[in-house]
Protein backbone atom coordinates (compact mmCIF):
# COMPACT_ATOMS: atom_id res chain seq x y z
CA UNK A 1 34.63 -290.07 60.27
CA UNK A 2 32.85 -288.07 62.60
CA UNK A 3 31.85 -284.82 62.55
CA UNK A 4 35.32 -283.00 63.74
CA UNK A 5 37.23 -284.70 61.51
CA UNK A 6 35.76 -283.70 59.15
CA UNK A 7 36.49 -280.41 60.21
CA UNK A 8 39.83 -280.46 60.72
CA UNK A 9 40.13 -282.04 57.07
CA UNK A 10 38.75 -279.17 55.86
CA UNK A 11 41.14 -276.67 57.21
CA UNK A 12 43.50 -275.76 55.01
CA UNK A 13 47.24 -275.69 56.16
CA UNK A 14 48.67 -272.37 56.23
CA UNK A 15 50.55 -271.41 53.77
CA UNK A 16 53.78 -269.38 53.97
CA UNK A 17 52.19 -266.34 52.58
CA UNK A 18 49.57 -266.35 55.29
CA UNK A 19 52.33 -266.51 57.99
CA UNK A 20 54.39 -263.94 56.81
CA UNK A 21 51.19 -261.62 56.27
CA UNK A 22 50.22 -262.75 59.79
CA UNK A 23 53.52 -262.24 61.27
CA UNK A 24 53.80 -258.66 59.72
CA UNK A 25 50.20 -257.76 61.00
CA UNK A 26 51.83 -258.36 64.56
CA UNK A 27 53.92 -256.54 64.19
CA UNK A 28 52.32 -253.52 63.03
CA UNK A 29 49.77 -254.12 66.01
CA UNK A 30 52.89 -253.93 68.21
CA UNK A 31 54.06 -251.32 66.62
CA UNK A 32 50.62 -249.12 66.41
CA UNK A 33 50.75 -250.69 69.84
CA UNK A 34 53.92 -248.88 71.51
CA UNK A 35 53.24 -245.44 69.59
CA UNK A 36 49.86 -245.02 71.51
CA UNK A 37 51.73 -246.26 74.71
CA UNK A 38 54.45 -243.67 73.67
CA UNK A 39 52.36 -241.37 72.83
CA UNK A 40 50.03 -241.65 76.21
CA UNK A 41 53.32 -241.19 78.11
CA UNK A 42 54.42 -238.04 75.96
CA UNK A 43 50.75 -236.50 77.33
CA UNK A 44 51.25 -237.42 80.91
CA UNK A 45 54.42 -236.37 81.27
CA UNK A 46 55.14 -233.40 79.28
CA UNK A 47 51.69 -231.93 78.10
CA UNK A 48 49.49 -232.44 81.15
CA UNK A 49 52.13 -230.85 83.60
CA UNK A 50 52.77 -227.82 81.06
CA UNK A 51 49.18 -227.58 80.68
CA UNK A 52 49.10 -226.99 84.36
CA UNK A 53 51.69 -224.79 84.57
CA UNK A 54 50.28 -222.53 82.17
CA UNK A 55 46.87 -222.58 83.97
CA UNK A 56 48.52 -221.25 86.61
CA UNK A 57 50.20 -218.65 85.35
CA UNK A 58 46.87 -217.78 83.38
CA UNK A 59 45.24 -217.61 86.86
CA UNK A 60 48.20 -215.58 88.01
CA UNK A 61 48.13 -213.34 85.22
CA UNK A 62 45.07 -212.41 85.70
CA UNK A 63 45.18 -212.01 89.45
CA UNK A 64 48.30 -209.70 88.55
CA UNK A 65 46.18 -207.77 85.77
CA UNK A 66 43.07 -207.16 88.75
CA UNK A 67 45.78 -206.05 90.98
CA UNK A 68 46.76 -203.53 88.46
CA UNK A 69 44.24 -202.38 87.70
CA UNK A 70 42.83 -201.83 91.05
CA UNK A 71 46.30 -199.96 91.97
CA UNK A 72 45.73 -198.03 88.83
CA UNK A 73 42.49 -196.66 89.98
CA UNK A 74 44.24 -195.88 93.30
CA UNK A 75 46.93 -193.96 91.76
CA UNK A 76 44.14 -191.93 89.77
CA UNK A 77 42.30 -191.45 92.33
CA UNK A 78 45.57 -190.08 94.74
CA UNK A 79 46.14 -188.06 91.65
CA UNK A 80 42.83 -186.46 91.42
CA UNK A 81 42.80 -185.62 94.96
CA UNK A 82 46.56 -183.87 94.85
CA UNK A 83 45.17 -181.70 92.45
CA UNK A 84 42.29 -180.58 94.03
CA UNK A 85 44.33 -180.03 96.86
CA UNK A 86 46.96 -178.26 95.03
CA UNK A 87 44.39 -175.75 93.73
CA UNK A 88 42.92 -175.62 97.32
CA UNK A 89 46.27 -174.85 98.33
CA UNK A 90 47.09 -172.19 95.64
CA UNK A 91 43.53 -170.69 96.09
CA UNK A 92 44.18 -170.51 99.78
CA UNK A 93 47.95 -169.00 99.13
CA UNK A 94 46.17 -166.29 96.85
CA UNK A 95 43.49 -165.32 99.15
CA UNK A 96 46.23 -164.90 101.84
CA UNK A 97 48.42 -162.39 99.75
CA UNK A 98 44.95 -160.50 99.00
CA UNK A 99 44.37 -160.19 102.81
CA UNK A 100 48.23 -159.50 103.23
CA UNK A 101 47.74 -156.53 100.97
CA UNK A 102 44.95 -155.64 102.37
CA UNK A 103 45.86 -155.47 105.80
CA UNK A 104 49.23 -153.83 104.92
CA UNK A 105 46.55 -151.23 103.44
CA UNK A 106 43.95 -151.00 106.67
CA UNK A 107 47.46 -150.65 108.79
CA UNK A 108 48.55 -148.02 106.98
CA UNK A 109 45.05 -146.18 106.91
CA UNK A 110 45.16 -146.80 110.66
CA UNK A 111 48.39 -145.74 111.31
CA UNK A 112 47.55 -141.95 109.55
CA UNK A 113 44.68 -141.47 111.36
CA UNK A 114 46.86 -142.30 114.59
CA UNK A 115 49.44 -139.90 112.95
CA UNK A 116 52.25 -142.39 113.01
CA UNK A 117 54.40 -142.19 110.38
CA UNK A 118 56.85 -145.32 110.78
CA UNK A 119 53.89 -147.30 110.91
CA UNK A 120 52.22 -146.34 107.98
CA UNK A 121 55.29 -146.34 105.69
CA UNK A 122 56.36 -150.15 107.37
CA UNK A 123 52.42 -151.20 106.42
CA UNK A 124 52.58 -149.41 102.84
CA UNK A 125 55.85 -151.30 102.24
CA UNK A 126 54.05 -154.83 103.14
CA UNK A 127 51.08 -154.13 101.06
CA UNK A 128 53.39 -153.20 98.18
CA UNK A 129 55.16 -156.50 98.22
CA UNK A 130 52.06 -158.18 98.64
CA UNK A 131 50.44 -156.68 95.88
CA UNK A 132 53.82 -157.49 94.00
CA UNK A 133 53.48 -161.24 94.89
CA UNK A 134 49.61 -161.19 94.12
CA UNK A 135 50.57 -159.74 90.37
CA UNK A 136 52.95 -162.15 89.83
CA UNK A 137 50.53 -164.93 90.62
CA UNK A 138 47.48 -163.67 89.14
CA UNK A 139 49.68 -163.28 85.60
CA UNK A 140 48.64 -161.33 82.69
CA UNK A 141 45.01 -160.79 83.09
CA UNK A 142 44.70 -158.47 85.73
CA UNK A 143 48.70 -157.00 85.32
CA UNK A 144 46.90 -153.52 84.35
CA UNK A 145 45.02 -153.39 88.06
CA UNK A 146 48.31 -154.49 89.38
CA UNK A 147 50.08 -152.10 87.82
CA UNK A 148 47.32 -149.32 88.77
CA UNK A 149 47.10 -150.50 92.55
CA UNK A 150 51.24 -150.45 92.70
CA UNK A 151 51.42 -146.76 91.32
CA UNK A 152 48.86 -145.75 93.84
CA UNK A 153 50.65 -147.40 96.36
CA UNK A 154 53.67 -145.72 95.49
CA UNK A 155 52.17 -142.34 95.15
CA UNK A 156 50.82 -142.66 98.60
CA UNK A 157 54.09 -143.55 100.15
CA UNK A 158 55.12 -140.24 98.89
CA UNK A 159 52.04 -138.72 100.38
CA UNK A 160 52.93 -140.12 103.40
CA UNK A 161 56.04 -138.61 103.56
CA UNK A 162 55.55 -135.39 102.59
CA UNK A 163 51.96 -134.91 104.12
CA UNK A 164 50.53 -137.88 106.12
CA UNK A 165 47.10 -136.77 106.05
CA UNK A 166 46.67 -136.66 102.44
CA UNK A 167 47.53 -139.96 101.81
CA UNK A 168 44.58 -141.07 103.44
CA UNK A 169 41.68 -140.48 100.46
CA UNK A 170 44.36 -142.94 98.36
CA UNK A 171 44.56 -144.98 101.14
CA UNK A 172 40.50 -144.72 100.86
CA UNK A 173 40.53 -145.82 97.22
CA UNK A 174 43.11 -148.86 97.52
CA UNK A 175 41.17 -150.66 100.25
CA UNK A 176 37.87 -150.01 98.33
CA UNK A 177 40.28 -152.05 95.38
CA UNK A 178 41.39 -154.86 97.23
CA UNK A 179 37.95 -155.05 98.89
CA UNK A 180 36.23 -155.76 95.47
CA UNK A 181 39.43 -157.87 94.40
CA UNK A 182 38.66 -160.02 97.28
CA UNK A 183 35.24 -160.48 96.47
CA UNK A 184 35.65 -161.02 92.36
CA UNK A 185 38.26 -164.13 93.07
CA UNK A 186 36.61 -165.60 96.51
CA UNK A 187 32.99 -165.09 95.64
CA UNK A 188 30.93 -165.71 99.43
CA UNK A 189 28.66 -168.29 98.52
């Protein structure tokens, strides 16, 4: 005998045992074998694209948020400036019904020393609703001055029309008032 038969003596048939445990390990190779496969086409067809689609909207999500938040800032700053312009505006509105009383005064002190009589009473009338408007929008705190500046505004219509040269020291004392009204609420810098 020569060498490889002595080999293949020694090789033990297979017994049915063997093939059935061989057979069976197949088959769980196949079977290990087709889950991976199945499970390598779960990934690339339904995780991987998902995956993308939810990095996208991540990406647009946050593009979104910067957006809003840059609007945001916008809309704060709009807001900001409408308010500062709002109290420009009602700053500017109350200095104009000081000078409207004001004036309504310096015509009326002008119109007595021209001895015209429709003139002052028409410029006493428009520094009485003036000083009218100016209480209501200055509220509570200075209602007493109000009040003080409308009763000598009154008094000296009556002046007027009973004696137009005595209204004049009244006259006198109400532009002196609005004067230093004038300068408490617009300060000159």
């Amino acid at each position: 005998m020569n060498e490889n038969e002595s080999i293949l003596s020694e090789i033990k048939p297979e017994t049915r045992l063997q093939k059935s445990m061989h057979s069976a390990w197949r088959w769980v190779l196949v079977a290990v074998l087709a889950f991976g496969l199945g499970a390598l086409l779960i990934v690339f067809t339904l995780y991987v694209p998902t995956r993308q689609k939810l990095d996208k909207a991540n990406a647009d999500l946050e593009h979104t948020n910067a957006v809003l938040t840059s609007k945001t800032d916008q809309i704060t700053t709009l807001q900001t400036g409408a308010e500062t312009l709002q109290k420009n505006l009602d700053s500017t509105t109350l200095h104009m019904d000081v000078l409207k009383a004001l004036s309504g005064v310096r015509g009326a002190s002008l119109a007595v020393a021209a001895n015209d009589y429709a003139g002052a009473r028409l410029s006493l009338i428009q520094a009485t609703e003036a000083l009218a408007t100016l209480s209501d929008r200055l509220g509570t705190e200075q209602k007493d001055v109000f009040t003080a500046m409308l009763q000598s505004a009154a008094q000296t219509l009556a002046d007027v029309q009973t004696d137009l040269k005595s209204a004049q020291p009244e006259l006198d004392q109400l532009t002196q008032n609005l004067v230093q009204l004038e300068d408490n609420l617009f300060p000159n810098p």
